[in-house]
Protein backbone atom coordinates (compact mmCIF):
# COMPACT_ATOMS: atom_id res chain seq x y z
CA UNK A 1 -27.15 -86.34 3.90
CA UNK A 2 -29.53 -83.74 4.76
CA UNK A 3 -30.35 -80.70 7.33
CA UNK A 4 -31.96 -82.83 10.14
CA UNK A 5 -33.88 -81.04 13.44
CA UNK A 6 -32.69 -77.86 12.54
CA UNK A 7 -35.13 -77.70 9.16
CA UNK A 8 -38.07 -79.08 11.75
CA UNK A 9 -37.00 -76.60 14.33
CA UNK A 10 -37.48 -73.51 11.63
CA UNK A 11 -40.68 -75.10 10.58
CA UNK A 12 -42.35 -74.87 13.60
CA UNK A 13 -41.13 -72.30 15.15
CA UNK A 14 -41.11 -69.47 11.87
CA UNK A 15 -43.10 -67.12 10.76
CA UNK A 16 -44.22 -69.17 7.45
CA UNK A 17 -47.39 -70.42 7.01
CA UNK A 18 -49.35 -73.35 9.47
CA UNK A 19 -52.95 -74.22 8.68
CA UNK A 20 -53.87 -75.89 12.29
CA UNK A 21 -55.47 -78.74 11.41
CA UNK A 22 -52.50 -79.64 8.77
CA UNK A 23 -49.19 -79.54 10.67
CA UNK A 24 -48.13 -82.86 9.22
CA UNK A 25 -47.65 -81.84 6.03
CA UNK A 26 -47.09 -77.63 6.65
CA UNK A 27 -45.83 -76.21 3.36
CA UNK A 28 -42.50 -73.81 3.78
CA UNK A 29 -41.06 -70.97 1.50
CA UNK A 30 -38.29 -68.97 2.30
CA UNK A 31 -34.43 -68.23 1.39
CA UNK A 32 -32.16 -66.84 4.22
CA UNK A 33 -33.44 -63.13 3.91
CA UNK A 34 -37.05 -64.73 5.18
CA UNK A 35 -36.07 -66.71 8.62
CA UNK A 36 -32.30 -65.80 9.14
CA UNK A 37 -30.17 -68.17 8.72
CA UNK A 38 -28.61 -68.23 12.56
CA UNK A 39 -31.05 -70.52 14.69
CA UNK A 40 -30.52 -68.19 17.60
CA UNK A 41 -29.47 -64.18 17.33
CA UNK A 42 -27.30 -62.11 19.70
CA UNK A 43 -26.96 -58.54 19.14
CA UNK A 44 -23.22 -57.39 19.82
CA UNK A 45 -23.88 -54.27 18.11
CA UNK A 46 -26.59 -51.87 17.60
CA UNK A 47 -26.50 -48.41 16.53
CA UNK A 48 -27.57 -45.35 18.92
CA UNK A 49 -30.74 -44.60 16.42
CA UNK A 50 -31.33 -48.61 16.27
CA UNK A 51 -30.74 -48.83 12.33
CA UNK A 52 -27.49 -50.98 12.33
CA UNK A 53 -27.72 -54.11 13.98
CA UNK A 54 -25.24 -56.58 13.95
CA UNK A 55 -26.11 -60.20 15.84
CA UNK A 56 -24.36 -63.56 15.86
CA UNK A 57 -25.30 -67.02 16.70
CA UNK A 58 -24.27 -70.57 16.97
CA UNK A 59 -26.17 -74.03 16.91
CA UNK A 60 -24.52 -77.63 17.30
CA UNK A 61 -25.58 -80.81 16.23
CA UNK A 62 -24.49 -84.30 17.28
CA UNK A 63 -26.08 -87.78 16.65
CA UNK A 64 -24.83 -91.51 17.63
CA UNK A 65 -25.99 -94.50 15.43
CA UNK A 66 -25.61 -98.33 16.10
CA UNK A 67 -26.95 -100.39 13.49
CA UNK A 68 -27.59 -104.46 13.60
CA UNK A 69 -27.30 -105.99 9.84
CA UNK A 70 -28.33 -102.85 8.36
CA UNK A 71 -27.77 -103.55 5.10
CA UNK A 72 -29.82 -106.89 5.84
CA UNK A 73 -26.95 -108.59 6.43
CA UNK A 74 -24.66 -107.75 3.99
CA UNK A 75 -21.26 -106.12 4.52
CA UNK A 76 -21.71 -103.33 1.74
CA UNK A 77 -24.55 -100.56 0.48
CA UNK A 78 -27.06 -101.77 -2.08
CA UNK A 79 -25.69 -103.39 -5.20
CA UNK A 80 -22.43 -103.64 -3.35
CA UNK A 81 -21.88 -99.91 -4.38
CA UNK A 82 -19.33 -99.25 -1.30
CA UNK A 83 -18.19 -101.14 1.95
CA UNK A 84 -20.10 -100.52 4.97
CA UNK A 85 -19.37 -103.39 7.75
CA UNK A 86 -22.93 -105.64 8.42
CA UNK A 87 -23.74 -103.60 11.38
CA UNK A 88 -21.64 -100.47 11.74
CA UNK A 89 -21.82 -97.81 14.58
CA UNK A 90 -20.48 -94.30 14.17
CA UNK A 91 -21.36 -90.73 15.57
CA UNK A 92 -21.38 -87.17 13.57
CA UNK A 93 -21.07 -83.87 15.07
CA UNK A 94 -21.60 -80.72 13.30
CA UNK A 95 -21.04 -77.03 14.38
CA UNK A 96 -22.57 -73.73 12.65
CA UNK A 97 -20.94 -70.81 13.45
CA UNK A 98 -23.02 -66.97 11.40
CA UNK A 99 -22.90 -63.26 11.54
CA UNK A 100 -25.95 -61.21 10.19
CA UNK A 101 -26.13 -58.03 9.68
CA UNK A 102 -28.84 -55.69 8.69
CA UNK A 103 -28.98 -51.56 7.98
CA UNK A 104 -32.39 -49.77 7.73
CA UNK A 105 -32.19 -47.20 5.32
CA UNK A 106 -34.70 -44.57 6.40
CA UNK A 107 -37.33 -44.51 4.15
CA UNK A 108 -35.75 -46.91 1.89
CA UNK A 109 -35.97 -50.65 3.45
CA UNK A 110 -33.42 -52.55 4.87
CA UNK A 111 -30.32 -54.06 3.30
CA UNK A 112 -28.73 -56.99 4.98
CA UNK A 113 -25.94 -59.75 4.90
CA UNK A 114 -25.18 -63.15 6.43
CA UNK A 115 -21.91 -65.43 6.44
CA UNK A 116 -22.49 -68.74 8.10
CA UNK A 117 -19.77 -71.27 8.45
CA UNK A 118 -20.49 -75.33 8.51
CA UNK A 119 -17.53 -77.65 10.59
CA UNK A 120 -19.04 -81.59 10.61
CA UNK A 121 -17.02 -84.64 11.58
CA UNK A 122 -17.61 -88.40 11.70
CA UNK A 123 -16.24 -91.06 13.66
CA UNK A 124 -16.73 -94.80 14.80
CA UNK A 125 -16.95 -97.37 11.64
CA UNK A 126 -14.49 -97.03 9.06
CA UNK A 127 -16.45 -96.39 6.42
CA UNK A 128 -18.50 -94.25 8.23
CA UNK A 129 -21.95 -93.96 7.36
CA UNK A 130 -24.21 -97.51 7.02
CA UNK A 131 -24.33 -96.40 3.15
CA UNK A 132 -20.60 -96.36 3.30
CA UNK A 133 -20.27 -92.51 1.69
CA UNK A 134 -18.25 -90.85 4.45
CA UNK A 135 -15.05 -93.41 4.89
CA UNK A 136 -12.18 -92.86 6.76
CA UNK A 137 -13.30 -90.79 9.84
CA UNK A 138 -13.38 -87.44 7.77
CA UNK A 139 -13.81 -84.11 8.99
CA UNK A 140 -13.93 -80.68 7.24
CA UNK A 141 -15.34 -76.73 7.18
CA UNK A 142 -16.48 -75.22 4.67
CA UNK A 143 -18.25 -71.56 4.21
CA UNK A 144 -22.16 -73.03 3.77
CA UNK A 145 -23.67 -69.13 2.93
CA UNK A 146 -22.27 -66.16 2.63
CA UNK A 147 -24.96 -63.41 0.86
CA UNK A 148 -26.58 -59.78 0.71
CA UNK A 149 -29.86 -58.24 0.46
CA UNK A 150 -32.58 -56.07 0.44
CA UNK A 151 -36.08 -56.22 2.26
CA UNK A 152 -38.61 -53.35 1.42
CA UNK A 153 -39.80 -51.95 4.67
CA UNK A 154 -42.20 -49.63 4.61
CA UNK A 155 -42.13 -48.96 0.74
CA UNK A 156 -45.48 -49.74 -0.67
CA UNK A 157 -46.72 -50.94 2.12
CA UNK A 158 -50.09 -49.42 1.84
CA UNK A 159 -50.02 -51.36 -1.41
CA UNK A 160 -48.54 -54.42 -1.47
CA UNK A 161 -47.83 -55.01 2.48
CA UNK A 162 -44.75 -54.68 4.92
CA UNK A 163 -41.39 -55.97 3.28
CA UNK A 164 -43.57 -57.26 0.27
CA UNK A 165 -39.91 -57.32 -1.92
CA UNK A 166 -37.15 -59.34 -1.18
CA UNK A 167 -33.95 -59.23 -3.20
CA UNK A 168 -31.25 -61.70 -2.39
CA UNK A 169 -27.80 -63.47 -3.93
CA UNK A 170 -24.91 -65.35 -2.81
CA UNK A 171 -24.63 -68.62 -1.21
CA UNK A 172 -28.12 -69.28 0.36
CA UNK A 173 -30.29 -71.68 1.40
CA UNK A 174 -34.12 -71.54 -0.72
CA UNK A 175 -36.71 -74.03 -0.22
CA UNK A 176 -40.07 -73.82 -1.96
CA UNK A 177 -43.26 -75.73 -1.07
CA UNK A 178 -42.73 -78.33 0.80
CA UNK A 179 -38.92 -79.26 -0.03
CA UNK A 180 -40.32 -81.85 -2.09
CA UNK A 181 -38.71 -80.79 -4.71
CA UNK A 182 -35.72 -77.76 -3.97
CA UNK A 183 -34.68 -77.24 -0.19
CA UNK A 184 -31.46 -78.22 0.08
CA UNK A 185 -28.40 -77.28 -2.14
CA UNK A 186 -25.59 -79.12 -0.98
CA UNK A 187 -25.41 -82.92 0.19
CA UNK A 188 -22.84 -83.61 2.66
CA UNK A 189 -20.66 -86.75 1.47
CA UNK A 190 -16.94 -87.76 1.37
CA UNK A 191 -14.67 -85.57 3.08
CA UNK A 192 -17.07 -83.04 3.80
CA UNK A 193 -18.68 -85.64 6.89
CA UNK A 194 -21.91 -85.55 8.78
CA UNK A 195 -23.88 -87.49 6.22
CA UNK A 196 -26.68 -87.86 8.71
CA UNK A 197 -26.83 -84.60 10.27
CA UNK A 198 -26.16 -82.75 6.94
CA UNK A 199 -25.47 -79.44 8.09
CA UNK A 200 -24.78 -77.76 5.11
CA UNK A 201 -27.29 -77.13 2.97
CA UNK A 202 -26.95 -73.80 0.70
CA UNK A 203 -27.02 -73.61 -3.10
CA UNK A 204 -23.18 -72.37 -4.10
CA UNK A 205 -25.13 -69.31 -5.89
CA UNK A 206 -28.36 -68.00 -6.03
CA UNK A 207 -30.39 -64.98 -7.02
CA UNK A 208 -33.78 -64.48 -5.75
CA UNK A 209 -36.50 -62.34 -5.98
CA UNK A 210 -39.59 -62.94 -3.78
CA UNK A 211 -43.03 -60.78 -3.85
CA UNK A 212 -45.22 -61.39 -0.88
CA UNK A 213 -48.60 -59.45 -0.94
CA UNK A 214 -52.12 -60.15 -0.15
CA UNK A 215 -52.08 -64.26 0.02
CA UNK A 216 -49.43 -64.32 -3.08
CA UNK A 217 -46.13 -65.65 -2.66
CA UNK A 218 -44.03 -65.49 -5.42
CA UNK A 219 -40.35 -66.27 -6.46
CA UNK A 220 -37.75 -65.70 -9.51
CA UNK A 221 -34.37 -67.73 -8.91
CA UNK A 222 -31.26 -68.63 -10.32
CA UNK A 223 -29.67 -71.34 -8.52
CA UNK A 224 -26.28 -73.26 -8.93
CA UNK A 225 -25.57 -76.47 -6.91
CA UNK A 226 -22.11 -77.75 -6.68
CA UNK A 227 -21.58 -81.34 -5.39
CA UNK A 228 -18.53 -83.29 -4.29
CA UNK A 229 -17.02 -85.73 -6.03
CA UNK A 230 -14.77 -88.29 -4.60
CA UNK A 231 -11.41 -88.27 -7.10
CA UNK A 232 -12.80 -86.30 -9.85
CA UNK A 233 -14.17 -82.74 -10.74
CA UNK A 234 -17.98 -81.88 -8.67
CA UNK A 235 -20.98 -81.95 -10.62
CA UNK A 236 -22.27 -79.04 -11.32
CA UNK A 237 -26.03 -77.95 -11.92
CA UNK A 238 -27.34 -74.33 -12.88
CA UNK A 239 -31.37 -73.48 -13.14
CA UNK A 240 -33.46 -70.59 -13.61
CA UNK A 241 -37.39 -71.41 -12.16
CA UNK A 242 -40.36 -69.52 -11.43
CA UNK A 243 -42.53 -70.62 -8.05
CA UNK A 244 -46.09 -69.22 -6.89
CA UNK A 245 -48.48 -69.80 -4.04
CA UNK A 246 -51.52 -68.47 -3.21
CA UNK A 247 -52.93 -69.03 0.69
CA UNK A 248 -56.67 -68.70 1.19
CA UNK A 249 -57.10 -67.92 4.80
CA UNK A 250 -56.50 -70.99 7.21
CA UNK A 251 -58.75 -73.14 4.19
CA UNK A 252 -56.28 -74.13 1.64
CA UNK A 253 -52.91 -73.14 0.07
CA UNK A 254 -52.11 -73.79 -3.87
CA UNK A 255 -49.07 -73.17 -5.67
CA UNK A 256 -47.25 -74.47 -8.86
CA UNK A 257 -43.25 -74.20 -10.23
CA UNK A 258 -41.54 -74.44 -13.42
CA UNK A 259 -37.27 -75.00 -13.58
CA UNK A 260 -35.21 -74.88 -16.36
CA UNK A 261 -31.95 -77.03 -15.77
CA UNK A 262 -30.32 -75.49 -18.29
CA UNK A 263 -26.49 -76.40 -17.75
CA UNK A 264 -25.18 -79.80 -15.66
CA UNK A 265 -22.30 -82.03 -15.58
CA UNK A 266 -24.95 -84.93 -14.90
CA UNK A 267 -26.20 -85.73 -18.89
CA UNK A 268 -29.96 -86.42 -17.83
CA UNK A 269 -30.19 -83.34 -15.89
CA UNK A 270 -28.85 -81.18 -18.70
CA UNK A 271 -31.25 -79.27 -20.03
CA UNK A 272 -34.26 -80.98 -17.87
CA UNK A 273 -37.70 -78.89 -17.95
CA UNK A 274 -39.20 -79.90 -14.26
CA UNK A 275 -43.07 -78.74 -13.89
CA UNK A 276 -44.56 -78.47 -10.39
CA UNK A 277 -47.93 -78.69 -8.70
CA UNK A 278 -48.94 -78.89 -5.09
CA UNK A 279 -52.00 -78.25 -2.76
CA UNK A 280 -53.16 -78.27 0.54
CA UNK A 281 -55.40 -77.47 2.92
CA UNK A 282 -58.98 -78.53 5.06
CA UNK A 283 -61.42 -79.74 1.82
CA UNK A 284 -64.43 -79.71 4.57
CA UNK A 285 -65.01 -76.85 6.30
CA UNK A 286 -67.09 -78.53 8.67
CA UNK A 287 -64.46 -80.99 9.53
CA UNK A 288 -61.68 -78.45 10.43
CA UNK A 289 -59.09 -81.49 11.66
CA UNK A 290 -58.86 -83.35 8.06
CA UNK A 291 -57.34 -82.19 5.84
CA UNK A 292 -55.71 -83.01 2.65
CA UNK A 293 -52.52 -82.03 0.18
CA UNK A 294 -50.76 -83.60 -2.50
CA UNK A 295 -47.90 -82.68 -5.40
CA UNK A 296 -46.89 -83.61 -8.62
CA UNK A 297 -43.74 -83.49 -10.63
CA UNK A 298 -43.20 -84.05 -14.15
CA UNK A 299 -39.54 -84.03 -15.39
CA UNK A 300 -38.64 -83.93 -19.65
CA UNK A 301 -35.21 -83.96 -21.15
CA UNK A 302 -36.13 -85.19 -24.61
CA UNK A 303 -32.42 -85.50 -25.14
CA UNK A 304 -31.51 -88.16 -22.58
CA UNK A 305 -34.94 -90.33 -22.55
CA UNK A 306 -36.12 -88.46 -19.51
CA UNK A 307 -40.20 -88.55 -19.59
CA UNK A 308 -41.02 -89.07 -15.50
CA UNK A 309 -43.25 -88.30 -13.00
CA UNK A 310 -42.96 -88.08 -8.93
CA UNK A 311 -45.87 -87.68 -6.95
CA UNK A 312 -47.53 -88.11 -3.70
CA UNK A 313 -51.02 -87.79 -1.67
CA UNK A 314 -51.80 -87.40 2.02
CA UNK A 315 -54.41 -87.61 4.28
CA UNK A 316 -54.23 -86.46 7.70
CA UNK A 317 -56.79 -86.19 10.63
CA UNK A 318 -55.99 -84.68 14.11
CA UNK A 319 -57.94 -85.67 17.44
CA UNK A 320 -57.57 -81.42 18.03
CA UNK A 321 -59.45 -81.90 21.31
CA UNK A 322 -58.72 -85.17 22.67
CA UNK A 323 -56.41 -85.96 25.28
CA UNK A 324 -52.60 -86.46 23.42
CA UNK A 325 -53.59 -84.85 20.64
CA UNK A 326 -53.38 -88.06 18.20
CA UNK A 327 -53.38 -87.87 14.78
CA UNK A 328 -53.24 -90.39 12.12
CA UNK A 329 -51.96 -89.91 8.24
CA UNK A 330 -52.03 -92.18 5.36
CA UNK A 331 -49.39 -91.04 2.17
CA UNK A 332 -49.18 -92.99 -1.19
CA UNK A 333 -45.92 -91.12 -2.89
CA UNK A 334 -45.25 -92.68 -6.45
CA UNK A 335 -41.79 -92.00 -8.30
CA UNK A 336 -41.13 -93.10 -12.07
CA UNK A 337 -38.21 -95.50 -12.88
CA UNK A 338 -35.90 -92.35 -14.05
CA UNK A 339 -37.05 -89.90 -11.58
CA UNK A 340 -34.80 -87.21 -10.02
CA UNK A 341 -35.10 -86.43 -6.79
CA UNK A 342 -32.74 -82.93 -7.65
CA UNK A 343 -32.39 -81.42 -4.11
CA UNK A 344 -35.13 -82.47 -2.12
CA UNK A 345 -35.43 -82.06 1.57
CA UNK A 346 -35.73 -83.28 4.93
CA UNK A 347 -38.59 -80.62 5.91
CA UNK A 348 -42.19 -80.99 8.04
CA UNK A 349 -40.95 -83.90 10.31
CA UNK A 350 -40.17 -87.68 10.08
CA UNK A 351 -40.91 -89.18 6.60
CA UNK A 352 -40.52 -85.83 4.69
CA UNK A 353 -38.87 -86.20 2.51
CA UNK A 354 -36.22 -89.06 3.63
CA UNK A 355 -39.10 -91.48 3.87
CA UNK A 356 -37.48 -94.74 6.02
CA UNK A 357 -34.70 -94.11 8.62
CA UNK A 358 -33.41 -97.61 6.92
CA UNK A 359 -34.38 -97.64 3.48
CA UNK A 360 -34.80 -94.21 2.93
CA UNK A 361 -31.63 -92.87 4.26
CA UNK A 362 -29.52 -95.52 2.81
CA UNK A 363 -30.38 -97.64 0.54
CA UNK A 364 -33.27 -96.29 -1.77
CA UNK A 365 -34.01 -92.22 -2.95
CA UNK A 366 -37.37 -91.63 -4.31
CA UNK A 367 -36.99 -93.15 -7.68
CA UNK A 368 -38.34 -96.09 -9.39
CA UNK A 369 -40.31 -96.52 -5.82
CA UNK A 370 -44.27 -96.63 -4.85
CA UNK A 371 -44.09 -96.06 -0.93
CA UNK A 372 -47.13 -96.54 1.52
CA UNK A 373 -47.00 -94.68 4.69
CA UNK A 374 -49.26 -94.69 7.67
CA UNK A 375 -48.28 -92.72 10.62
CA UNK A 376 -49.20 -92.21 14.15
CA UNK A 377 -48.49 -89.80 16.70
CA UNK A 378 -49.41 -88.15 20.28
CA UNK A 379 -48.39 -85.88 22.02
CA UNK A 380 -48.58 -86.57 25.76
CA UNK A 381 -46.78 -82.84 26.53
CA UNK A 382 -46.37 -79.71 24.79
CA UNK A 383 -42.76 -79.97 24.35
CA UNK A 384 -43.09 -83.81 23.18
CA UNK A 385 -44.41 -86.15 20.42
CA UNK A 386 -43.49 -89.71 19.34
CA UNK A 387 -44.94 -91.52 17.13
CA UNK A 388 -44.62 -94.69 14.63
CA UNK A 389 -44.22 -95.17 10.98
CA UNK A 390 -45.12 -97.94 9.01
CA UNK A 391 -43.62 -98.28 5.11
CA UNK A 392 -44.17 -100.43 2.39
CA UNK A 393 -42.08 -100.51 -0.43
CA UNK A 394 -42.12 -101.91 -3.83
CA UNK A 395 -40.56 -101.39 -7.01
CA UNK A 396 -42.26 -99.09 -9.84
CA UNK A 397 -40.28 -100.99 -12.37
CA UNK A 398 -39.40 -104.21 -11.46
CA UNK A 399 -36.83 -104.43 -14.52
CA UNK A 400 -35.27 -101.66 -14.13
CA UNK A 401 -34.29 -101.92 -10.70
CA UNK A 402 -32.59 -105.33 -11.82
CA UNK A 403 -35.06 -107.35 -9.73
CA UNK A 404 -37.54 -110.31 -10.21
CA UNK A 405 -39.97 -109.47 -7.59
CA UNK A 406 -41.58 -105.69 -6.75
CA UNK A 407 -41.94 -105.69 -3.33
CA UNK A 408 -38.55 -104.72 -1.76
CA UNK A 409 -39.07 -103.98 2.07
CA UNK A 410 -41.65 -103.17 4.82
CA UNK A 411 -40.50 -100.53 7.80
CA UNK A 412 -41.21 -99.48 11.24
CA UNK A 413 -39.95 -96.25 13.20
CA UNK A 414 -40.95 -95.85 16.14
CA UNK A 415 -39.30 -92.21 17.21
CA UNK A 416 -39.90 -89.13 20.22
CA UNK A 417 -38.87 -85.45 19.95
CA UNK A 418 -38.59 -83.97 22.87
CA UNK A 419 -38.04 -80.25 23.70
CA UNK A 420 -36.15 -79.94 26.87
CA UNK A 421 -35.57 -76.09 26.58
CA UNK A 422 -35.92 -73.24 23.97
CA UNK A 423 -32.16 -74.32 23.31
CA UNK A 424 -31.76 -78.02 23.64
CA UNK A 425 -33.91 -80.62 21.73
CA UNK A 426 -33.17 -84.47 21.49
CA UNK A 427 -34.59 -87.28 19.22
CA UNK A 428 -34.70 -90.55 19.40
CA UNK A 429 -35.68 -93.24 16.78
CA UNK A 430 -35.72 -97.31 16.47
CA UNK A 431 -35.70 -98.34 13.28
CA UNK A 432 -36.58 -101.97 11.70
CA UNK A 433 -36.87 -103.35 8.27
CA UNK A 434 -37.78 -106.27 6.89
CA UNK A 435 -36.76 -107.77 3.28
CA UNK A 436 -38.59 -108.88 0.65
CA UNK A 437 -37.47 -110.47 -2.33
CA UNK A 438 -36.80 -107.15 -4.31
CA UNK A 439 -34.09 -106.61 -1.64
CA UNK A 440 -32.41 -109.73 -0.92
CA UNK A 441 -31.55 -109.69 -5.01
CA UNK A 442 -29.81 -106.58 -4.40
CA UNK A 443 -28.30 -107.11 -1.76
CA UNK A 444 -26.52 -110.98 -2.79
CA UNK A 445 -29.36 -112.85 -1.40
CA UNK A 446 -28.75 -111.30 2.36
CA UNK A 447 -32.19 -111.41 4.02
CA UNK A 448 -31.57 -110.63 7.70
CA UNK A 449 -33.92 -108.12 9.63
CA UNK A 450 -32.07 -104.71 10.02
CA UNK A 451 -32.40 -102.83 13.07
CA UNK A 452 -31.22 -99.17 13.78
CA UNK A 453 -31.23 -96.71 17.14
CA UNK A 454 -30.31 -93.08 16.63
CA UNK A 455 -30.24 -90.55 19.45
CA UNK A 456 -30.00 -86.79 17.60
CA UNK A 457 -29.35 -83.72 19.78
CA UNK A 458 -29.57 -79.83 18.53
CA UNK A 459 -28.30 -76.66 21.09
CA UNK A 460 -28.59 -73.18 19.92
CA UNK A 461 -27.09 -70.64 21.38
């Protein structure tokens, strides 16, 4: 359903922004002209004068799943949207294939272009996926980005900073913030596989403007999302949106956005205004290792009803100098009974944005949902960290989700990430989840604990 490792790899190992006391929640801007798009570059041709470069890369994904009455017990996805099997195993593998090539044009900055392909495949249960939305062992490729640009060099650099202009368009990838909100364009369902791994993830056009100078982000966009439809025409969603952030030092970072969904084959996204806040950063600057950040989202469409609000707070504190490393978070995220998630991202780490390898992943999105989250991790090397995750869920409208009772589910993950080389990275999560009576009403009065294991490999080449 979503970019996986990969988005967590880029994260922490970019250029963008990382305030050291607040790596749980590290806020990420960029489109593909920012942090090329190929997670590892080889040069197979350069120029004798070292303008023209062309470079290549290729990363892989694969992740195995084996679930035990994952939908607590019932043999279909919530509401008894699509068959699933009561404990279904399957396994995705995804491959992404790019080119990227960039020409300095002396004196004039540097133009550049990318084409990256996207080949994902699932096997193992029938209908695939334990929400059921990739039946019938499917596999497919697809072109995820293809795009051109320009990067300013040296041109007012004495002003504004090196490459303080980018100008992009094409099929990209753009996140703002913290993907909260926009970070991934295209989710992968049906016949396109890889629901978990998610591997393609660019908006199906986009044109982008991004000013960087002097602590100022900044970003005009024009973005167009296509999504599959099983047996009928994709829905379609164009927006035009304005996003700005200011950083102030290693202390805090600020920023706001403002979309217009101006065209959409889903009614209560036509013509949506979405407003955006978010900050972040150390509040005591004698207690570098808390720190604090938070976001709000308010979505209007006075034509369909829509009057919502999404919004979250976190608190995170980091043992900097202990041994492990701990640190502890606590996150209250609140989402209105109509709220849209639009194209929000797995970015930061576990529980960003996907928030429940169980519920979160397959059975409930970030709307009509007030979500508790306390999380703990260590890091007994520096090329490891596990952790656990503790959820409670309950209904925001109790009505409205067609329930009796709010509370809908408690959740534990216990996971590890483990870097074996600059290459090769594995995961590993065990997932449990326990029903309340919100859930066992939507799921035909099923109440069984549901218990998942995941094992999630990247290589890069």
């Amino acid at each position: 359903m979503k970019t996986r490792r990969q988005v967590a790899w880029l994260v922490c190992c970019s250029p963008a922004l990382s305030f050291p006391a607040y790596a749980a929640v590290t806020d990420i801007g960029y489109v593909d002209a920012g942090i090329k798009p190929l997670s590892s570059e080889h040069t197979f041709f350069e120029s004798v004068d070292g303008r023209v470069r062309l470079k290549w890369g290729l990363s892989l994904f694969a992740a195995g799943i084996v679930t035990d009455d994952v939908n607590f017990g019932y043999d279909r996805s919530i509401d008894g949207a699509a068959p699933t099997q009561k404990s279904p195993a399957w396994w995705e593998a995804a491959a992404k294939p790019g080119v990227l090539g960039e020409w300095d044009i002396q004196g004039g900055g540097t133009l550049f272009g990318g084409v990256q392909g996207s080949f994902a495949m699932t096997r193992g249960s029938r209908y695939g996926d334990a929400a059921g939305a990739t039946p019938g062992h499917p596999e497919n490729g697809r072109l995820d980005r293809a795009y051109l640009g320009w990067r300013s060099g040296g041109l007012w650099a004495d002003t504004l900073g090196e490459d303080a202009l980018t100008l992009s368009l094409g099929r990209q990838k753009f996140i703002f913030g913290d993907g909260f909100l926009v970070g991934d364009g295209y989710t992968d369902l049906g016949k396109y596989a890889g629901y978990y791994i998610g591997p393609s993830e660019a908006f199906e056009e986009t044109a982008v403007a991004s000013l960087d100078t002097r602590g100022w982000h900044g970003d005009l966009f024009y973005l167009k999302a296509d999504q599959y439809v099983s047996g009928g025409p994709d829905n379609e969603t164009s927006l035009n949106g304005v996003n700005i952030d200011y950083t102030w030092g290693e202390r805090a970072k600020v920023g706001a956005a403002y979309l217009n969904l101006y065209d959409s084959d889903i009614a209560t996204r036509d013509g949506m205004e979405v407003y955006n806040l978010r900050a972040k950063g150390v509040p005591l600057a004698h207690v570098p290792n808390l720190s604090l950040g938070g976001q709000w989202v308010h979505q209007d469409n006075d034509d369909e009803g829509i009057d919502e609000d999404g919004w979250y707070a976190q608190l995170t504190y980091t043992f900097e100098n202990a041994p492990l490393r701990p640190q502890l978070a606590y996150r209250r995220a609140e989402f209105s009974e109509n709220y849209d998630t639009l194209f929000y991202d797995f970015a930061g780490g576990w529980g960003n944005w996907f928030m429940g390898e169980i519920v979160g992943e397959y059975m409930l999105f970030n709307s009509n949902l007030e979500i508790d989250m306390v999380k703990a991790s260590i890091q007994p090397r520096d090329d490891l960290e596990t952790g656990l995750i503790g959820y409670r869920f309950r209904y925001h409208d109790t009505q409205a989700a067609g329930a009796t009772d709010s509370d809908f589910a408690k959740e534990l993950n216990l996971y590890a990430d483990w870097t074996i080389t600059e290459k090769l990275s594995l995961s590993a999560v065990y997932a449990v989840a326990f029903p309340d009576d919100g859930a066992s009403e939507r799921f035909m009065g099923n109440d069984e604990t549901a218990q998942l294991f995941e094992l999630y490999a990247f290589y890069r080449f």
